[in-house]
Protein backbone atom coordinates (compact mmCIF):
# COMPACT_ATOMS: atom_id res chain seq x y z
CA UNK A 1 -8.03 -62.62 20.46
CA UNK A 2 -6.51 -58.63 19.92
CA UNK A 3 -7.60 -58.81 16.44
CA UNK A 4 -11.27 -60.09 17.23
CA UNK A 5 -11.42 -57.67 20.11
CA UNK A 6 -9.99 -54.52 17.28
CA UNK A 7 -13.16 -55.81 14.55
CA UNK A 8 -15.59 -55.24 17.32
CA UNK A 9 -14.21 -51.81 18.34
CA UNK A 10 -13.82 -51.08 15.09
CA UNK A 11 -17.53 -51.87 14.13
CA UNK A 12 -18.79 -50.42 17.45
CA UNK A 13 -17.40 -46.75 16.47
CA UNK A 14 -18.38 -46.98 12.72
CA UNK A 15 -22.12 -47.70 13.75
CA UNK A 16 -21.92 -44.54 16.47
CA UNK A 17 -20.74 -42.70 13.26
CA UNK A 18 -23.93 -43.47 11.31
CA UNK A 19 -26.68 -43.51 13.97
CA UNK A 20 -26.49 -40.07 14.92
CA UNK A 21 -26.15 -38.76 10.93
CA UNK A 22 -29.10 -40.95 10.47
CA UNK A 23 -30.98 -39.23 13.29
CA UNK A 24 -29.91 -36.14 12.11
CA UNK A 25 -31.24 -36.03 8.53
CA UNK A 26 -34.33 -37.80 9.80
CA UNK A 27 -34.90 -34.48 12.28
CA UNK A 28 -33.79 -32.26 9.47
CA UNK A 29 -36.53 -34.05 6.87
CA UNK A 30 -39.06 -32.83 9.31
CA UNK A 31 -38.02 -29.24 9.46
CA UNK A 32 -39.17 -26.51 6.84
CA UNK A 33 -36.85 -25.36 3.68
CA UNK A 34 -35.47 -21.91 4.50
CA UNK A 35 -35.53 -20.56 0.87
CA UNK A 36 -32.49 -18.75 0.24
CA UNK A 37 -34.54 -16.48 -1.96
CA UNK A 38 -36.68 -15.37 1.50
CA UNK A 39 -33.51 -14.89 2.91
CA UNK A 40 -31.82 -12.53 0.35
CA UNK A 41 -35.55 -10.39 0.36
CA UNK A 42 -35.33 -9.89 4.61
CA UNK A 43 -30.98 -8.77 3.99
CA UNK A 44 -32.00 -6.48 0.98
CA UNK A 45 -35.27 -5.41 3.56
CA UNK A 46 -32.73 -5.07 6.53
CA UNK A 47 -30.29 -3.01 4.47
CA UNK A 48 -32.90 -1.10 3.17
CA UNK A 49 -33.97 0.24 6.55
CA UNK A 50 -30.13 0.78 8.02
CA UNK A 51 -29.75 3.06 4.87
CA UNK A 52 -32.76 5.06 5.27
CA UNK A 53 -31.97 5.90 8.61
CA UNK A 54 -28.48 6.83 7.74
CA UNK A 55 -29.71 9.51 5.16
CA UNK A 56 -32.20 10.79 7.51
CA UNK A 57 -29.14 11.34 10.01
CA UNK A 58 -26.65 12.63 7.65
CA UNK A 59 -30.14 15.33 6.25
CA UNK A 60 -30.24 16.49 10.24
CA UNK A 61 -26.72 16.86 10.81
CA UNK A 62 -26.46 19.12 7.93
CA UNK A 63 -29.70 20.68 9.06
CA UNK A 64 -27.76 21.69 12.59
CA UNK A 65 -24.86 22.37 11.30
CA UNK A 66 -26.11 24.96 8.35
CA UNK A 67 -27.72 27.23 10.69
CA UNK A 68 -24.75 26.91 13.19
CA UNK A 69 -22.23 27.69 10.55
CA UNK A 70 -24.85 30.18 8.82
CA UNK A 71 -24.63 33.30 11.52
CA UNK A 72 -20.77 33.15 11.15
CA UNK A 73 -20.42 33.46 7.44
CA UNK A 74 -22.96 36.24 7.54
CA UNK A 75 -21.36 39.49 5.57
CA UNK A 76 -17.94 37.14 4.96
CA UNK A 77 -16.74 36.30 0.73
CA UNK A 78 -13.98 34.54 0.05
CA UNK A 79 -12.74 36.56 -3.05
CA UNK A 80 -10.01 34.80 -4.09
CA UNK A 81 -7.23 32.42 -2.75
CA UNK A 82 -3.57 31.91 -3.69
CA UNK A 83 -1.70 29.21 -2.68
CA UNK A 84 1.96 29.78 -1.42
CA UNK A 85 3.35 27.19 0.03
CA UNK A 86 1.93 23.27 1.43
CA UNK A 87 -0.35 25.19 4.18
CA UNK A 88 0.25 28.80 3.39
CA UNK A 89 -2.22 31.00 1.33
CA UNK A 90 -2.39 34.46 0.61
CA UNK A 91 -6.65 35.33 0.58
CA UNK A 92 -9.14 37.46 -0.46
CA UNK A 93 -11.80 38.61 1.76
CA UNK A 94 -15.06 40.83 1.59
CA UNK A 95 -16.09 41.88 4.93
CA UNK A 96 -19.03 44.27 4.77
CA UNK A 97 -17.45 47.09 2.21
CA UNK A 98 -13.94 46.52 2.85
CA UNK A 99 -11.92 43.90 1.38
CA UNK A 100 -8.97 42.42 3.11
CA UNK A 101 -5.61 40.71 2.16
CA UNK A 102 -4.78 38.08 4.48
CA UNK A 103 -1.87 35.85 4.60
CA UNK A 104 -3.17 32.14 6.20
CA UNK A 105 -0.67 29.88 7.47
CA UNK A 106 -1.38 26.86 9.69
CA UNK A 107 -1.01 28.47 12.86
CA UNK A 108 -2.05 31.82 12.42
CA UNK A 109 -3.82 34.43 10.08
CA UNK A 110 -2.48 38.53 9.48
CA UNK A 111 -3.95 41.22 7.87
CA UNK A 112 -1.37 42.04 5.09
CA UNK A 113 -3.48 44.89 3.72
CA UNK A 114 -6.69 46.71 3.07
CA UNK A 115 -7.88 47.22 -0.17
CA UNK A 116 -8.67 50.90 -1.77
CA UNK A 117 -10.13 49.50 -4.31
CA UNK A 118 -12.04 46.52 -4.19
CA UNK A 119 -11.52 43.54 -6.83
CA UNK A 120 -14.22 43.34 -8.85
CA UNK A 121 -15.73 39.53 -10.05
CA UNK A 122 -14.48 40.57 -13.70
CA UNK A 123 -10.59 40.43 -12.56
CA UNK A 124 -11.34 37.27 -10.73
CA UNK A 125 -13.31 35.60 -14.02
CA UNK A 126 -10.79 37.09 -16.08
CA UNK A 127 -8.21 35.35 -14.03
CA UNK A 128 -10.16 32.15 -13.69
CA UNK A 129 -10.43 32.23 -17.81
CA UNK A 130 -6.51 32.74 -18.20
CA UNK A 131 -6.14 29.65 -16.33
CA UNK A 132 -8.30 27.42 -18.36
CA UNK A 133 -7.47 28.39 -21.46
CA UNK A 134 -3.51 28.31 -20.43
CA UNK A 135 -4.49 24.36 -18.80
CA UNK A 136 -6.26 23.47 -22.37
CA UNK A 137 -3.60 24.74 -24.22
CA UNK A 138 -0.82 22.72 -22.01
CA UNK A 139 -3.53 19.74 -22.16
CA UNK A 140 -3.19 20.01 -26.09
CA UNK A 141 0.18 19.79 -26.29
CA UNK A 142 0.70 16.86 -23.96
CA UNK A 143 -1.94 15.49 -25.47
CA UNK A 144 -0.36 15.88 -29.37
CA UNK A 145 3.08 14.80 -28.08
């Protein structure tokens, strides 16, 4: 009698299996086909927007901050810079007439001296040519070894 009664539970849960798929695809028959095509158009649409809105954010912020930052670099050049050290500099500044020397760490910023004689942008080019034709010459080299 155990095996009989094992058949019939047996049978019992394999038609519970199938009535409820076979309920389920008749349901889903009914339904309308998403197209995935539809779907890809209303992400590209959705993306579309989130980006827009980005740029117009990131165009205000740099709106705001231009004029902030604009009234404090009124009558200020950076001349030239030399780098020292990992966070120390040695800088060039035009303030009004005067140009300044200052020595920039990460802490603090001196005066190291006031210019008689201002540098003119011909040193600094000059200076600035020196170094690329001294990096394309060392870029040859490397290059032919």
């Amino acid at each position: 009698m155990f095996p009989r009664q094992a058949g019939n539970y047996l049978l019992g849960c394999c038609l519970l299996w199938v009535i409820p798929v076979h309920s389920t695809y008749a349901q889903e028959s009914a339904r309308p086909v998403i197209s995935p095509l539809a779907t890809l158009g209303k992400l590209a649409a959705a993306l579309l927007i989130v980006l827009c809105v980005f740029w117009v954010f990131a165009r205000i912020m740099r709106q705001v901050q231009g004029h902030q930052a604009g009234g404090l670099q009124h009558g200020l050049q950076v001349i030239s810079t030399l780098s020292v050290g990992q966070r120390e500099r040695v800088m060039v500044v035009q303030v009004g007439d005067e140009q300044l020397v200052l020595g920039v760490t990460g802490t603090q910023i001196n005066t190291l001296h006031v210019l008689d004689t201002p540098l003119t942008d011909k040193k600094v080019e000059q200076d600035q040519t020196d170094f690329r034709q001294k990096l394309k010459s060392a870029l040859k080299t490397r290059v032919g070894v």
